[in-house]
C-alpha atoms as a PDB file:
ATOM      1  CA  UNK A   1      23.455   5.279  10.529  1.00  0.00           C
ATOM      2  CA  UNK A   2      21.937   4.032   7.899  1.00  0.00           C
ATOM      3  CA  UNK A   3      21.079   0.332   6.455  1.00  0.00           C
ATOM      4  CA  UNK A   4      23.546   0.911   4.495  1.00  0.00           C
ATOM      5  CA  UNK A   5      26.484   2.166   6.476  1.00  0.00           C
ATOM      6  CA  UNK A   6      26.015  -0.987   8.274  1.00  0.00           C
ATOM      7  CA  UNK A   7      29.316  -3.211   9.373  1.00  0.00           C
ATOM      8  CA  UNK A   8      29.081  -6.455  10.460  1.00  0.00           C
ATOM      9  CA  UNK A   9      29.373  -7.068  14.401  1.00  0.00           C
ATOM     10  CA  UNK A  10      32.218  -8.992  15.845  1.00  0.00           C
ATOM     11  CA  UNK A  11      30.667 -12.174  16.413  1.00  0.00           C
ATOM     12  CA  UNK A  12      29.367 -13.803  12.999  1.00  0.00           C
ATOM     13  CA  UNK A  13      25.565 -13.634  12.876  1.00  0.00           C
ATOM     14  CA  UNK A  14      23.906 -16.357  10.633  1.00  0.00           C
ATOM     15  CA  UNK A  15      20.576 -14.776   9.133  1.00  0.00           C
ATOM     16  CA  UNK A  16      17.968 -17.637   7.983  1.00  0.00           C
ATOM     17  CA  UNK A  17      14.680 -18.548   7.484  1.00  0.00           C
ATOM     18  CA  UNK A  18      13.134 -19.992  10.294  1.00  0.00           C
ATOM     19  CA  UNK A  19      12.823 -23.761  10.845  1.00  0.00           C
ATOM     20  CA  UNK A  20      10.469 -25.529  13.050  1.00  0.00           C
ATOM     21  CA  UNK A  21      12.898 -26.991  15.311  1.00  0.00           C
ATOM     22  CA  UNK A  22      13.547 -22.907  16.163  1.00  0.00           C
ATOM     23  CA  UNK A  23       9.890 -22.367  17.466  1.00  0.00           C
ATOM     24  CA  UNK A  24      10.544 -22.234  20.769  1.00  0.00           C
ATOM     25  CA  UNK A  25      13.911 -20.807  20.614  1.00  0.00           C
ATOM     26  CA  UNK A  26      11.375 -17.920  19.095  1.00  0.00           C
ATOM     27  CA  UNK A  27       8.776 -17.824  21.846  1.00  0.00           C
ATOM     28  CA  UNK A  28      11.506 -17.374  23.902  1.00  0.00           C
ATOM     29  CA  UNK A  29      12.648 -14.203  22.303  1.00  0.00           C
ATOM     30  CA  UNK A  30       9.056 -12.772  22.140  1.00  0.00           C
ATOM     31  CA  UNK A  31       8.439 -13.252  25.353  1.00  0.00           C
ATOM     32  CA  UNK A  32      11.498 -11.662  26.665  1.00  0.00           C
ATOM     33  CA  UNK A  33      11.019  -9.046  24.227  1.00  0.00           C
ATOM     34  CA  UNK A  34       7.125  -8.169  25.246  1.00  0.00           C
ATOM     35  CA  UNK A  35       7.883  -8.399  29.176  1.00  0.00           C
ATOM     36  CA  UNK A  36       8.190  -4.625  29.205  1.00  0.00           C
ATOM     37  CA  UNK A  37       5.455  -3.528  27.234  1.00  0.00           C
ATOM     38  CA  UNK A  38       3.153  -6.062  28.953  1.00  0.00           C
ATOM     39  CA  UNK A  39       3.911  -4.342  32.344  1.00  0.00           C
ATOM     40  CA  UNK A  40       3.148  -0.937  30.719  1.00  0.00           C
ATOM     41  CA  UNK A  41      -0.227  -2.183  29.181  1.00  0.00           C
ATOM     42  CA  UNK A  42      -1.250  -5.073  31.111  1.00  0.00           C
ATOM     43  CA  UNK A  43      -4.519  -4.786  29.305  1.00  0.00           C
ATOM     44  CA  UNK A  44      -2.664  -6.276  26.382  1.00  0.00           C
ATOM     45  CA  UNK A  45      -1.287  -9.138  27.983  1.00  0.00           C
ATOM     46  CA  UNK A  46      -4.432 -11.435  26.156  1.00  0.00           C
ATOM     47  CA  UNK A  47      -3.021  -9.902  22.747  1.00  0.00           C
ATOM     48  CA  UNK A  48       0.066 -10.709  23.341  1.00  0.00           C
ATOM     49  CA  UNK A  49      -0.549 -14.456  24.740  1.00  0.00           C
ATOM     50  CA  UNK A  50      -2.711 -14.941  20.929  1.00  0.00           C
ATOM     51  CA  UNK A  51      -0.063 -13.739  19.381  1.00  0.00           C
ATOM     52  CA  UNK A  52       2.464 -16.357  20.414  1.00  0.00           C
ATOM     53  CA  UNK A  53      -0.370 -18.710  19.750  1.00  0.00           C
ATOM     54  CA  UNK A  54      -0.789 -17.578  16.581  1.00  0.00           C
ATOM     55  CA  UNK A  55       2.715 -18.145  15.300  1.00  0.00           C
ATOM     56  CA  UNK A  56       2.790 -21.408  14.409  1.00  0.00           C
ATOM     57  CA  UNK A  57      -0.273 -20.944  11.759  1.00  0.00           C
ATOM     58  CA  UNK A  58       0.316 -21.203   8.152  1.00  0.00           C
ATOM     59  CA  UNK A  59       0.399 -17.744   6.250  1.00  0.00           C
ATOM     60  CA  UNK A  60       1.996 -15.811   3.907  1.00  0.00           C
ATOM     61  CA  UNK A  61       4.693 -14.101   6.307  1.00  0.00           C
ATOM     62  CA  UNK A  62       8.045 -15.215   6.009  1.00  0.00           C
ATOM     63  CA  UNK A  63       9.646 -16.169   9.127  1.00  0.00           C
ATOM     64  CA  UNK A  64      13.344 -15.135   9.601  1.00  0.00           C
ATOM     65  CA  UNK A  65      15.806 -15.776  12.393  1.00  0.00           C
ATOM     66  CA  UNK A  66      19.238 -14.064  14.160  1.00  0.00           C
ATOM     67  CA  UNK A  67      21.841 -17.400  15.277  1.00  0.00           C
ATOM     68  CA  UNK A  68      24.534 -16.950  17.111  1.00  0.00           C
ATOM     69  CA  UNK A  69      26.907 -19.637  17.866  1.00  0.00           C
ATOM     70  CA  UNK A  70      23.767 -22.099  17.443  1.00  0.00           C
ATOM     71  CA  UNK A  71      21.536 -19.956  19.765  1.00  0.00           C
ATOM     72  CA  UNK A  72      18.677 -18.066  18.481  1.00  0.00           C
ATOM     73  CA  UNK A  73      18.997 -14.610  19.447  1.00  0.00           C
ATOM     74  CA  UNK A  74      16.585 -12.483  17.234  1.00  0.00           C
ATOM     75  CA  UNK A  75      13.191 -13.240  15.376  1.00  0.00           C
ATOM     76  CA  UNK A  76      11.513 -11.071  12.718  1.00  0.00           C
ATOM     77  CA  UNK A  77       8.558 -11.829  10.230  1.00  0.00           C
ATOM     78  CA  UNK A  78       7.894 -10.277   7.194  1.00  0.00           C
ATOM     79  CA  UNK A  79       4.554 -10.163   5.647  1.00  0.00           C
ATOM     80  CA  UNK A  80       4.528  -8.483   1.791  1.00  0.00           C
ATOM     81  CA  UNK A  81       0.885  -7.005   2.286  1.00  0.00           C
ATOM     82  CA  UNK A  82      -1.179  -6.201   5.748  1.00  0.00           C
ATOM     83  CA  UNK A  83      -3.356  -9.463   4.493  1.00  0.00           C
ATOM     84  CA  UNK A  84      -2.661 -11.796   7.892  1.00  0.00           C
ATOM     85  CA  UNK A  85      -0.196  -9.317   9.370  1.00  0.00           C
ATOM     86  CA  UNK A  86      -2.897  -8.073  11.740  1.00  0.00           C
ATOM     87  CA  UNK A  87      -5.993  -9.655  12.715  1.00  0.00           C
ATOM     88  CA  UNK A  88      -9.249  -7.143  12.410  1.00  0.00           C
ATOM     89  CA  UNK A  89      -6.852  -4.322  11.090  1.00  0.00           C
ATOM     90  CA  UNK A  90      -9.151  -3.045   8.376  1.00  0.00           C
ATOM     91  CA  UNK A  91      -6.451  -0.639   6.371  1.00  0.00           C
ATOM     92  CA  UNK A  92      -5.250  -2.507   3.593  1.00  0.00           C
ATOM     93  CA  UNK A  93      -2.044  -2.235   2.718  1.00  0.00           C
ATOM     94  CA  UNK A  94      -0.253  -3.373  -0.453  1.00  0.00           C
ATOM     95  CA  UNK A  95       3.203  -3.469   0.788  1.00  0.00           C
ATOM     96  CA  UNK A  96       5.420  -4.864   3.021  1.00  0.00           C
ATOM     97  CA  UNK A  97       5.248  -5.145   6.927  1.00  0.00           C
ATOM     98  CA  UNK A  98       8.215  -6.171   8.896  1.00  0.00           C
ATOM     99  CA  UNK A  99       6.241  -7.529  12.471  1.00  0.00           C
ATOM    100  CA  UNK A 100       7.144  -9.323  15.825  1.00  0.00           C
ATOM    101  CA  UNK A 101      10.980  -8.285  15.314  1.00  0.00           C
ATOM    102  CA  UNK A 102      12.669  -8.963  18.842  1.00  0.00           C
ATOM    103  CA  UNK A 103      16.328  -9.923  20.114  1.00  0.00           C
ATOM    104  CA  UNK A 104      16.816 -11.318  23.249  1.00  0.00           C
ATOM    105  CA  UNK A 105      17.803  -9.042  26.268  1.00  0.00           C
ATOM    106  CA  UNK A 106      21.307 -10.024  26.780  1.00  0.00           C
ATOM    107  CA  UNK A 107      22.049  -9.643  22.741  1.00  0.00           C
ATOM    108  CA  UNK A 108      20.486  -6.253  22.373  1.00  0.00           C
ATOM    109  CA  UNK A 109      22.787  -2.970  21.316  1.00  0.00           C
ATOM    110  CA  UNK A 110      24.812  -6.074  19.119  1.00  0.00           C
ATOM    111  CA  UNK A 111      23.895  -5.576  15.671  1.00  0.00           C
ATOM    112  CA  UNK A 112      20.945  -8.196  15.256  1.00  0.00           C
ATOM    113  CA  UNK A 113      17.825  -6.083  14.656  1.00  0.00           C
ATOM    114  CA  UNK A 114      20.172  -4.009  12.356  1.00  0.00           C
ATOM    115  CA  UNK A 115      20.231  -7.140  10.107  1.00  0.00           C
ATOM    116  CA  UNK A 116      17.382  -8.777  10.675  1.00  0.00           C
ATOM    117  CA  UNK A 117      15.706  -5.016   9.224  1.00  0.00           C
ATOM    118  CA  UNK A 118      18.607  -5.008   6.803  1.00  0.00           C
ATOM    119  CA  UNK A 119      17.607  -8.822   5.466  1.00  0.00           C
ATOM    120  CA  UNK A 120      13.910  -8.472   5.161  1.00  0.00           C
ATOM    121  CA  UNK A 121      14.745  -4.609   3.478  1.00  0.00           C
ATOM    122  CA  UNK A 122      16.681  -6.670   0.970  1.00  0.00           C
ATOM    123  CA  UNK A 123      13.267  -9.145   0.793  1.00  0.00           C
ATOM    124  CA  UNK A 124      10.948  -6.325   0.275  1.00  0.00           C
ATOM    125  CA  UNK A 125      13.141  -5.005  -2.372  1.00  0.00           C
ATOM    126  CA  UNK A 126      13.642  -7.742  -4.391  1.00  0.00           C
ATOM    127  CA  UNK A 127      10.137  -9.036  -4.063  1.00  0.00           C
ATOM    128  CA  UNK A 128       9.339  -5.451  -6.017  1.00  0.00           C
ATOM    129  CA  UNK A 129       8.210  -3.327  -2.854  1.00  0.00           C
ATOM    130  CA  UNK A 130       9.141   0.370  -2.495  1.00  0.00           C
ATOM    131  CA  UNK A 131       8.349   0.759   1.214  1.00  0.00           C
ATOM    132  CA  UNK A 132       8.589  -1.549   4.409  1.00  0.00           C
ATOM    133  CA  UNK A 133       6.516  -0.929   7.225  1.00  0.00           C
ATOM    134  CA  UNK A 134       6.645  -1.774  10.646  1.00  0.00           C
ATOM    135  CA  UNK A 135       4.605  -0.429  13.832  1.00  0.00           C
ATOM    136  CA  UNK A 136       5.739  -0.382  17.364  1.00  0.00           C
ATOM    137  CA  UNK A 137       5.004   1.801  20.531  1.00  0.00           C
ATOM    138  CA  UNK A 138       7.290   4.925  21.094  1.00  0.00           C
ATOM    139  CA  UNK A 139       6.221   4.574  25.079  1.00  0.00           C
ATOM    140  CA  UNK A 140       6.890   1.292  25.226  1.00  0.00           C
ATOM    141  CA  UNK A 141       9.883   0.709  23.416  1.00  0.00           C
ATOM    142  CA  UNK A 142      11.940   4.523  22.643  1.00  0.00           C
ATOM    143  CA  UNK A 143      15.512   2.585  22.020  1.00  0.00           C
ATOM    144  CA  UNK A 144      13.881   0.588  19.218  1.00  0.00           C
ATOM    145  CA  UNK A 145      12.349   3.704  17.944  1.00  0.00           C
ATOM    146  CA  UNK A 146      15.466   5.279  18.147  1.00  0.00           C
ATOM    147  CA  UNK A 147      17.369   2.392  15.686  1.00  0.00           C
ATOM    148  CA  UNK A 148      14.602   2.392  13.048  1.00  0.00           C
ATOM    149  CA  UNK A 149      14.897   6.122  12.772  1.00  0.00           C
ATOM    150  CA  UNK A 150      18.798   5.867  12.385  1.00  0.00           C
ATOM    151  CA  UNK A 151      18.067   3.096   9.706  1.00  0.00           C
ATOM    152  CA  UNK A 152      15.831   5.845   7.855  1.00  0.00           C
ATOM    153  CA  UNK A 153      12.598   4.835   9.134  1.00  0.00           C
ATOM    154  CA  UNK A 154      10.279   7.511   8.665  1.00  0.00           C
ATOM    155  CA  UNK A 155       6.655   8.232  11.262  1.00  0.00           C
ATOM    156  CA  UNK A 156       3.777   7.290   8.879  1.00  0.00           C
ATOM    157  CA  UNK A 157       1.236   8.522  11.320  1.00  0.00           C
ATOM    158  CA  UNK A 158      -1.618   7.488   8.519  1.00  0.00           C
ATOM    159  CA  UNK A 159      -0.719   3.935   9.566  1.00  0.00           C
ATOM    160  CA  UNK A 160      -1.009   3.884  12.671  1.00  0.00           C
ATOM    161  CA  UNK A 161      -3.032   1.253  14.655  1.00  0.00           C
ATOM    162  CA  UNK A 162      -5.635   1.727  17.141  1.00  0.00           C
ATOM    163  CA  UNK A 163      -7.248  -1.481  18.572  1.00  0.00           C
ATOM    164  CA  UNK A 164      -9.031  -1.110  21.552  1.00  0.00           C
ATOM    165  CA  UNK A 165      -7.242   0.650  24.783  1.00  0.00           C
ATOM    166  CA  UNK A 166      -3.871   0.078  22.936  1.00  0.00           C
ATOM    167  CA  UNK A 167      -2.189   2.182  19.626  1.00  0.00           C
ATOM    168  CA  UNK A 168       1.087   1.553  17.685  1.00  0.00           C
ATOM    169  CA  UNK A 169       2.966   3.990  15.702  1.00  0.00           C
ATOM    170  CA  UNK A 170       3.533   3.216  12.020  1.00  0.00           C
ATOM    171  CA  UNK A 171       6.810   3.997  10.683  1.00  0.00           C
ATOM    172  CA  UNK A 172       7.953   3.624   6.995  1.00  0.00           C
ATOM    173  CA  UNK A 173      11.290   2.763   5.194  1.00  0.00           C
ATOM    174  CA  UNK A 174      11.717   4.333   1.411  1.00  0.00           C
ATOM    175  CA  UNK A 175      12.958   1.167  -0.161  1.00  0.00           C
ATOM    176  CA  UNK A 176      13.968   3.467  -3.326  1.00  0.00           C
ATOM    177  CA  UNK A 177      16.889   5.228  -1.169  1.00  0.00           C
ATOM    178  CA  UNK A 178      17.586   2.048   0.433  1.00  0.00           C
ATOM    179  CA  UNK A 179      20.963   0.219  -0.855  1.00  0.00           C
ATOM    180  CA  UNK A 180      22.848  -2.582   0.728  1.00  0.00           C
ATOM    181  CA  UNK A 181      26.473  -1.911   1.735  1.00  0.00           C
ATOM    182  CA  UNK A 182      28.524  -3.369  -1.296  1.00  0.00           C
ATOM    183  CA  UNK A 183      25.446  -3.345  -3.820  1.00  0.00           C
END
């Protein structure tokens, strides 16, 4: 499957940019969304703690949103170069990074992080990029592995991310084969 043999789901999702008044609607979904890997790398835990902290702070990201019948249900940021999208990560990158992208337990396997991707694809693309990144951990989290690579997400082993006792995969979507259904 690919971003663009995407269908919508049955119950109408409402993709936006995040609001204040959804911050911790957000947390929420982070949380929930980092129990697991926590437990399989409780030296992370710190990490992860600063990087709910952190995401409140002004920067360039753009902060998008999954609601469902006025919930919150999925969270995803965007950042259009690594600048701010990783504290101390030293390989610059001059293109798109899709980070913290999460749906809540009970919503997984529903269509959400299929167009959260899908929405800040579209972003990248018409902000000029030719690639979107995004880095997660294949131990951690194989079923979210397993979606990016049916969405045409490639393994850019070049970016991935060592910091510390922890590393992240990087994986890369070809924004030049990428087309929206019905565009």
């Amino acid at each position: 499957m690919r971003l663009s043999n995407y269908s919508e789901p049955e119950h109408p999702i409402r993709i936006r940019d995040a609001v204040m008044d959804d911050y911790d609607s957000v947390i929420q979904v982070l949380q929930h969304a980092w129990e697991k890997y926590a437990l399989l790398h409780p030296e992370t835990s710190d990490l992860l703690k600063q990087s709910l902290l952190t995401y409140l702070e002004p920067g360039p990201q753009e902060r998008i949103v999954a609601e469902l019948e006025g919930q919150i249900v999925g969270t995803a940021e965007l950042f259009h170069t690594s600048a701010g999208a990783y504290d101390g990560y030293d390989e610059a990158m001059a293109t798109p990074i899709l980070r913290r992208l999460a749906v809540s337990p009970q919503w997984q396997g529903k269509g959400i992080a299929t167009r959260l991707i899908q929405e800040s694809a579209n972003r990248a693309l018409h902000a000029g990029a030719s690639s979107l990144y995004l880095h997660t951990s294949a131990e951690s989290n194989p079923s979210a592995v397993r979606l990016y690579e049916q969405l045409g997400f490639t393994r850019s082993t070049d970016q991935d991310i060592r910091h510390g006792v922890y590393s992240i995969e990087g994986y890369r979507l070809d924004l030049s084969v990428f087309v929206q259904g019905g565009r």
